[in-house]
PDB file of N, CA and C in Angstrom:
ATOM      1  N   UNK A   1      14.824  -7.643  -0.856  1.00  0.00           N
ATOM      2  CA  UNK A   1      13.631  -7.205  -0.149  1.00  0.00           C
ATOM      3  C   UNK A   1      13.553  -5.681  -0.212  1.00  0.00           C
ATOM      4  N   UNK A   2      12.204  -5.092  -0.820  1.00  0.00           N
ATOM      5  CA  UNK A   2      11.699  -3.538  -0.294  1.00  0.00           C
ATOM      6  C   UNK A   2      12.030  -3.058   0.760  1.00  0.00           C
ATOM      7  N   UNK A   3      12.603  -2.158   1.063  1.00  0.00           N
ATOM      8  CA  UNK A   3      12.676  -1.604   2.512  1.00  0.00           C
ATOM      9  C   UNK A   3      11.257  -0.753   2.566  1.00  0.00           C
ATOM     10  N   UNK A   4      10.550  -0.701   3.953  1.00  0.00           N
ATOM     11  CA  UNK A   4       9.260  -0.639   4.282  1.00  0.00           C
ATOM     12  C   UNK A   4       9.052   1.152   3.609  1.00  0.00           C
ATOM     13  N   UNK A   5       8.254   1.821   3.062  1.00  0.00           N
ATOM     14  CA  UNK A   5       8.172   2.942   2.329  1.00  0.00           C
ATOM     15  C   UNK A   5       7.286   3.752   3.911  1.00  0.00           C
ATOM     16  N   UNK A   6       8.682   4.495   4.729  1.00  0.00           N
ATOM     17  CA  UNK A   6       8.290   5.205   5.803  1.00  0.00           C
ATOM     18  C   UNK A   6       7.843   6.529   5.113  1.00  0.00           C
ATOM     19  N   UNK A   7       8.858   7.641   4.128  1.00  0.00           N
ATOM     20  CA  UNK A   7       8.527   8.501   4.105  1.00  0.00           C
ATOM     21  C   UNK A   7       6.792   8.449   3.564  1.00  0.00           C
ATOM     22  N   UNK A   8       6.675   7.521   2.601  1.00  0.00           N
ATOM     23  CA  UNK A   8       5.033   7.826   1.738  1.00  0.00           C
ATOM     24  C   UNK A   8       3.916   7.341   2.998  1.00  0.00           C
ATOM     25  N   UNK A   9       4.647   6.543   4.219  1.00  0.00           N
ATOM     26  CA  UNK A   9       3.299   6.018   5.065  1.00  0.00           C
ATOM     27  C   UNK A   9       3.149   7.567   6.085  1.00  0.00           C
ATOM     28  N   UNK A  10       4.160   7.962   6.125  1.00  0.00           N
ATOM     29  CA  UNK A  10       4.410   9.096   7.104  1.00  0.00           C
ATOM     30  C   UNK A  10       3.120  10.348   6.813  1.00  0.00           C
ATOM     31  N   UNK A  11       3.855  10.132   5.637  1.00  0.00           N
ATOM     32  CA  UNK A  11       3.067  11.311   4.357  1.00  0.00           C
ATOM     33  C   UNK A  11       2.103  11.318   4.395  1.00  0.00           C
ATOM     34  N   UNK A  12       1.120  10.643   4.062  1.00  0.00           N
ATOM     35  CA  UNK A  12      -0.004   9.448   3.819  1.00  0.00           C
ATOM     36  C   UNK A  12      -0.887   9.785   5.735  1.00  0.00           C
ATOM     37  N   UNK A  13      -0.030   9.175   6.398  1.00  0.00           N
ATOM     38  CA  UNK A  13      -0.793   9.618   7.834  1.00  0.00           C
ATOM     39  C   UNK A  13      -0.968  10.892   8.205  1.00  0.00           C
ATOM     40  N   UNK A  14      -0.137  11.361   8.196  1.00  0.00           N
ATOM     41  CA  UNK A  14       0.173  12.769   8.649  1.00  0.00           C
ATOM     42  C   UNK A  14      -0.714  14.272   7.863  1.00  0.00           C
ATOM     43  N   UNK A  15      -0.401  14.068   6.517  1.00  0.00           N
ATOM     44  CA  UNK A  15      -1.085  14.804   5.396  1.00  0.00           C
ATOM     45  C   UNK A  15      -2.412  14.505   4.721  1.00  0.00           C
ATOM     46  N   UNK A  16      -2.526  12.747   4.837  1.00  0.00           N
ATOM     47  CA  UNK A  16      -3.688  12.921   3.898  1.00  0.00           C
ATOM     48  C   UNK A  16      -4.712  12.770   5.161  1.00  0.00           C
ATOM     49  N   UNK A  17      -4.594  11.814   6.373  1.00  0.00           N
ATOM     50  CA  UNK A  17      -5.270  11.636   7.062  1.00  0.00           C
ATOM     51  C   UNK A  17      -5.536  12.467   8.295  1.00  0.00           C
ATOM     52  N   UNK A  18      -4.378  13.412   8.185  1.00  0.00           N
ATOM     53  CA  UNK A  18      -4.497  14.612   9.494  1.00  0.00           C
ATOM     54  C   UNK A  18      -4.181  14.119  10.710  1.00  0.00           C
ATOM     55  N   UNK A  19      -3.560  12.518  10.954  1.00  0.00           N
ATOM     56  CA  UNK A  19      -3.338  12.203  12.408  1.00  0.00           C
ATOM     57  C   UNK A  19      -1.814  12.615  13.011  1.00  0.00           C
ATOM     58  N   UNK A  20      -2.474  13.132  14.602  1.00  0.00           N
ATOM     59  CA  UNK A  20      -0.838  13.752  14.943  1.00  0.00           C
ATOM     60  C   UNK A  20      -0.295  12.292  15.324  1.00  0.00           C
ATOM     61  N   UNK A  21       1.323  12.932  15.214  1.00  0.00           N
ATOM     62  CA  UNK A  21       2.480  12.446  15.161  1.00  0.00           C
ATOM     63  C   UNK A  21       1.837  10.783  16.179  1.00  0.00           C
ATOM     64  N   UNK A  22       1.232  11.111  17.415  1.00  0.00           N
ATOM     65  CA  UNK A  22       1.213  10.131  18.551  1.00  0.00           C
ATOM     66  C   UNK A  22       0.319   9.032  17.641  1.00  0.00           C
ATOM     67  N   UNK A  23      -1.076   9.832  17.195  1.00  0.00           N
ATOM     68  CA  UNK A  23      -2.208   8.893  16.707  1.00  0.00           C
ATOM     69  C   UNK A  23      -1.226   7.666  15.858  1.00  0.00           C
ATOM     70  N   UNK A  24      -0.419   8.256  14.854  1.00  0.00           N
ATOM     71  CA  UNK A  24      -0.193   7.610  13.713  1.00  0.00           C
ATOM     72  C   UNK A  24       1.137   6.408  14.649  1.00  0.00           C
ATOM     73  N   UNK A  25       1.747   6.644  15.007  1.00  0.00           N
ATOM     74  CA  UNK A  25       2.573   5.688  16.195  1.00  0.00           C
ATOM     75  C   UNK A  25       2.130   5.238  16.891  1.00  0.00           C
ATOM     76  N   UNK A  26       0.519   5.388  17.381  1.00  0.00           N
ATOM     77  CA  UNK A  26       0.282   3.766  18.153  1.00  0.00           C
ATOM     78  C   UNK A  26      -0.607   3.039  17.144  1.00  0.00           C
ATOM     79  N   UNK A  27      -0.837   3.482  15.551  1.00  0.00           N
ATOM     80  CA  UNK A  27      -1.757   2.384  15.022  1.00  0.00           C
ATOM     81  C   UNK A  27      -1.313   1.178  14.100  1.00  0.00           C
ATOM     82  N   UNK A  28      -1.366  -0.057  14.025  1.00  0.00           N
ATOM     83  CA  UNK A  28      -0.696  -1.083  13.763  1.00  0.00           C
ATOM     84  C   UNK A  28      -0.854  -0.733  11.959  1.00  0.00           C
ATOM     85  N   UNK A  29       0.512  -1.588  11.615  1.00  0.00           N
ATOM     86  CA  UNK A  29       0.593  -1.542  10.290  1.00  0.00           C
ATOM     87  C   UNK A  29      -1.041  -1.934   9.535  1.00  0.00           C
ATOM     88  N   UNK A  30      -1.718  -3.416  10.019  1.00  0.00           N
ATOM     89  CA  UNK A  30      -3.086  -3.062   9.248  1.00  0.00           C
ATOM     90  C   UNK A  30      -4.025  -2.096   9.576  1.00  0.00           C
ATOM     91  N   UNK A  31      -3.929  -1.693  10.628  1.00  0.00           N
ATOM     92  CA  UNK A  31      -5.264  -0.358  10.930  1.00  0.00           C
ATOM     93  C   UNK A  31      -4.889   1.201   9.442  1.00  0.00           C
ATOM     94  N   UNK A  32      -3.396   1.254   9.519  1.00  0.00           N
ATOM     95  CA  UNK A  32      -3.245   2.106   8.678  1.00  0.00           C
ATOM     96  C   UNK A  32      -3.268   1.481   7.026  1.00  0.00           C
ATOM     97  N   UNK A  33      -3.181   0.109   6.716  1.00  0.00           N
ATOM     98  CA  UNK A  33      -3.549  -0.023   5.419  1.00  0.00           C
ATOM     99  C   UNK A  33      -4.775  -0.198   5.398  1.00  0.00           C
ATOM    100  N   UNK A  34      -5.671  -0.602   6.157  1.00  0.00           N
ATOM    101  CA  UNK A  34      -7.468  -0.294   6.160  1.00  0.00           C
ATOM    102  C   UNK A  34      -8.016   1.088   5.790  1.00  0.00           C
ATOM    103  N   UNK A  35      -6.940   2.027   6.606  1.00  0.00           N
ATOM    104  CA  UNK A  35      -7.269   3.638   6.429  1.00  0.00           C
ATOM    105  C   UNK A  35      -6.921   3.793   5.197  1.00  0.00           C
ATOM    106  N   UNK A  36      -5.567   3.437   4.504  1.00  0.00           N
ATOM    107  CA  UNK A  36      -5.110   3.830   3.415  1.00  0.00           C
ATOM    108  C   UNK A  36      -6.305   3.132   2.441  1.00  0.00           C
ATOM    109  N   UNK A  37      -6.669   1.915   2.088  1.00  0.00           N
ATOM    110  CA  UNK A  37      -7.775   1.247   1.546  1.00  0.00           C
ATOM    111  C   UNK A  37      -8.942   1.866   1.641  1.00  0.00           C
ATOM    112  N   UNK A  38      -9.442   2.666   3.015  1.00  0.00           N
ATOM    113  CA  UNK A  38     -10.546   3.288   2.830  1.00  0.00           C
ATOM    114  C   UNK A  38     -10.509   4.539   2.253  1.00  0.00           C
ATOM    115  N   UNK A  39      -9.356   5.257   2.176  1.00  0.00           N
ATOM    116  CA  UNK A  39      -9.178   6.755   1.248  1.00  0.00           C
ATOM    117  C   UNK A  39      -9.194   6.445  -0.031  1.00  0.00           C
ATOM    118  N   UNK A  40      -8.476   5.308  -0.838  1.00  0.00           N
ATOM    119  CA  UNK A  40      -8.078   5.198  -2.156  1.00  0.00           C
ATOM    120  C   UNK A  40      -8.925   4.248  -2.514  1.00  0.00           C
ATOM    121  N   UNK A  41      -9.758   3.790  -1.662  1.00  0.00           N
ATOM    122  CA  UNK A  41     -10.628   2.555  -2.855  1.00  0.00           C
ATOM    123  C   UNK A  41     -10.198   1.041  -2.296  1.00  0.00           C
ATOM    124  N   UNK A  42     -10.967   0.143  -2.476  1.00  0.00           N
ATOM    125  CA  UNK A  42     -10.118  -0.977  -3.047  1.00  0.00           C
ATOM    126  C   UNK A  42      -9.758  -1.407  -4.315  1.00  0.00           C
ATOM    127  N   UNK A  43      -9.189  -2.339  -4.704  1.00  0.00           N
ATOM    128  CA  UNK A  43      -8.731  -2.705  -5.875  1.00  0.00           C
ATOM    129  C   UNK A  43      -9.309  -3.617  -6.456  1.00  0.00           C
ATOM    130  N   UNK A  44      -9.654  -4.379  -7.341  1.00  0.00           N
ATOM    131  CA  UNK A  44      -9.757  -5.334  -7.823  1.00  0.00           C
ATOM    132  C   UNK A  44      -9.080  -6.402  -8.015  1.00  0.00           C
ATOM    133  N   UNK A  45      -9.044  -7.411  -7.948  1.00  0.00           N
ATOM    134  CA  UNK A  45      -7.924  -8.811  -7.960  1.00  0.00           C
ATOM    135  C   UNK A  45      -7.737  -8.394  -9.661  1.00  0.00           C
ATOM    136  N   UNK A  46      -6.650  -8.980  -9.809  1.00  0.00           N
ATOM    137  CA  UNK A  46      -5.971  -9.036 -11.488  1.00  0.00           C
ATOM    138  C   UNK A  46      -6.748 -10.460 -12.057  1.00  0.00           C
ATOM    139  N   UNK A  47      -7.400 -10.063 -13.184  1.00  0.00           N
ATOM    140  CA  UNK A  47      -7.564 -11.118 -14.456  1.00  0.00           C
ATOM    141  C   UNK A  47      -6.712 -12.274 -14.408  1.00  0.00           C
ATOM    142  N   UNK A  48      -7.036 -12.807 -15.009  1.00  0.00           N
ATOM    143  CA  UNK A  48      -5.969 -14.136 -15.121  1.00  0.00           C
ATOM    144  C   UNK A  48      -5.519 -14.052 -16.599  1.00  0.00           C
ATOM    145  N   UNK A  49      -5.869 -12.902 -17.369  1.00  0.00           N
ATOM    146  CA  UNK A  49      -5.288 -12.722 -18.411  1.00  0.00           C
ATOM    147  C   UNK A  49      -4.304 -11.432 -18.705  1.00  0.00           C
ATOM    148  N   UNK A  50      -4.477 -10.461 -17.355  1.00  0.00           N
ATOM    149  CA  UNK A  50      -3.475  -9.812 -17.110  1.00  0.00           C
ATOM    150  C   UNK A  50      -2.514 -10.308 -16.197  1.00  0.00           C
ATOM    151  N   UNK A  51      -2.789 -11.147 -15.462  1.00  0.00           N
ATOM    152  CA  UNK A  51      -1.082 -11.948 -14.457  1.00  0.00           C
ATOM    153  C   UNK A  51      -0.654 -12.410 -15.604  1.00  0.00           C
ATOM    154  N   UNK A  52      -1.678 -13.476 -16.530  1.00  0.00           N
ATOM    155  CA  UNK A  52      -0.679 -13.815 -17.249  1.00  0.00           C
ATOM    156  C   UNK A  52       0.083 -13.096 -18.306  1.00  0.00           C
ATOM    157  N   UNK A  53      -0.240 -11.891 -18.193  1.00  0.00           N
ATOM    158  CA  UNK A  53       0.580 -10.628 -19.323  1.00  0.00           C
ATOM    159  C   UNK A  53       1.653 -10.395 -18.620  1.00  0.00           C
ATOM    160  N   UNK A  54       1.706 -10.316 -17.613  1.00  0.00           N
ATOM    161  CA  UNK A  54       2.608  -9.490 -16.555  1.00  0.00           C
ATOM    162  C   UNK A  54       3.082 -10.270 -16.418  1.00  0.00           C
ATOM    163  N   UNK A  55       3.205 -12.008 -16.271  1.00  0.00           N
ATOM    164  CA  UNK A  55       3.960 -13.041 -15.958  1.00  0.00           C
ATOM    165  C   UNK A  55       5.181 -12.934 -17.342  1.00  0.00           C
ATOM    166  N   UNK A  56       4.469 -12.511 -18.427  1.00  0.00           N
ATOM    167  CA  UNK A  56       5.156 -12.886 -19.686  1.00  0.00           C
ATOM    168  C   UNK A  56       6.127 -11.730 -19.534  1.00  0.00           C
ATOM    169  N   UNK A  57       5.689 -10.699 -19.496  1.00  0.00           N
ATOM    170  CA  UNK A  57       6.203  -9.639 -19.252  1.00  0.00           C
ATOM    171  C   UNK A  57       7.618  -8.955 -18.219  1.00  0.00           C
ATOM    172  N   UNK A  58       7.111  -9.495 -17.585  1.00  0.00           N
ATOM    173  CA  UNK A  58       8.109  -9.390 -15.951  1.00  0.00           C
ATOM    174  C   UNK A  58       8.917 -11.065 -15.257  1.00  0.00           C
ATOM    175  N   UNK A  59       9.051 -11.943 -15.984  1.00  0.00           N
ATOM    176  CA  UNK A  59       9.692 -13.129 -15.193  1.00  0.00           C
ATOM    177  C   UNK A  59      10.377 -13.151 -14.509  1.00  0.00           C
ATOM    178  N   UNK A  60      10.015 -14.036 -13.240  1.00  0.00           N
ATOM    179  CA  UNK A  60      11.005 -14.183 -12.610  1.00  0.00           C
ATOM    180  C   UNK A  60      12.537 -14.734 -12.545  1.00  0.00           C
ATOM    181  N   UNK A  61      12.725 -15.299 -13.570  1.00  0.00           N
ATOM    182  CA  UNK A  61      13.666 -15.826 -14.192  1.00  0.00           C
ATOM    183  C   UNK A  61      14.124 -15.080 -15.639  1.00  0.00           C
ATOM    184  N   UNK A  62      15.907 -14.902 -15.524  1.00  0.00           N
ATOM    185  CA  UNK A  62      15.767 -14.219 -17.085  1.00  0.00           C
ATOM    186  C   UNK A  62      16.396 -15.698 -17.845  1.00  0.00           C
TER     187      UNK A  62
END
């Protein structure tokens, strides 16, 4: 398992979004990926001909 990426959410609140220290500690993990989603865009879902590149590519099994 990922361990949760504090320094880049820290970063990310603090720097890109300007909230002090308190704002960014009472807002729940989705309020800040909504914020993060509303600065960077959303994404597009993946093709089904790029999963399946990336499936070929990356298996979960070697």
């Amino acid at each position: 398992m990922t361990p949760f990426p504090w320094k880049q959410a820290i970063g990310f609140g603090l720097g890109v979004l300007h909230l002090s220290p308190e704002q960014f500690w009472r807002m729940t993990p989705r309020e800040l990926a909504y914020a993060i989603e509303a600065v960077r865009g959303g994404q597009a879902p993946l093709s089904r001909v790029a999963l399946n590149d990336l499936m070929k590519r990356y298996p979960d099994e070697r």
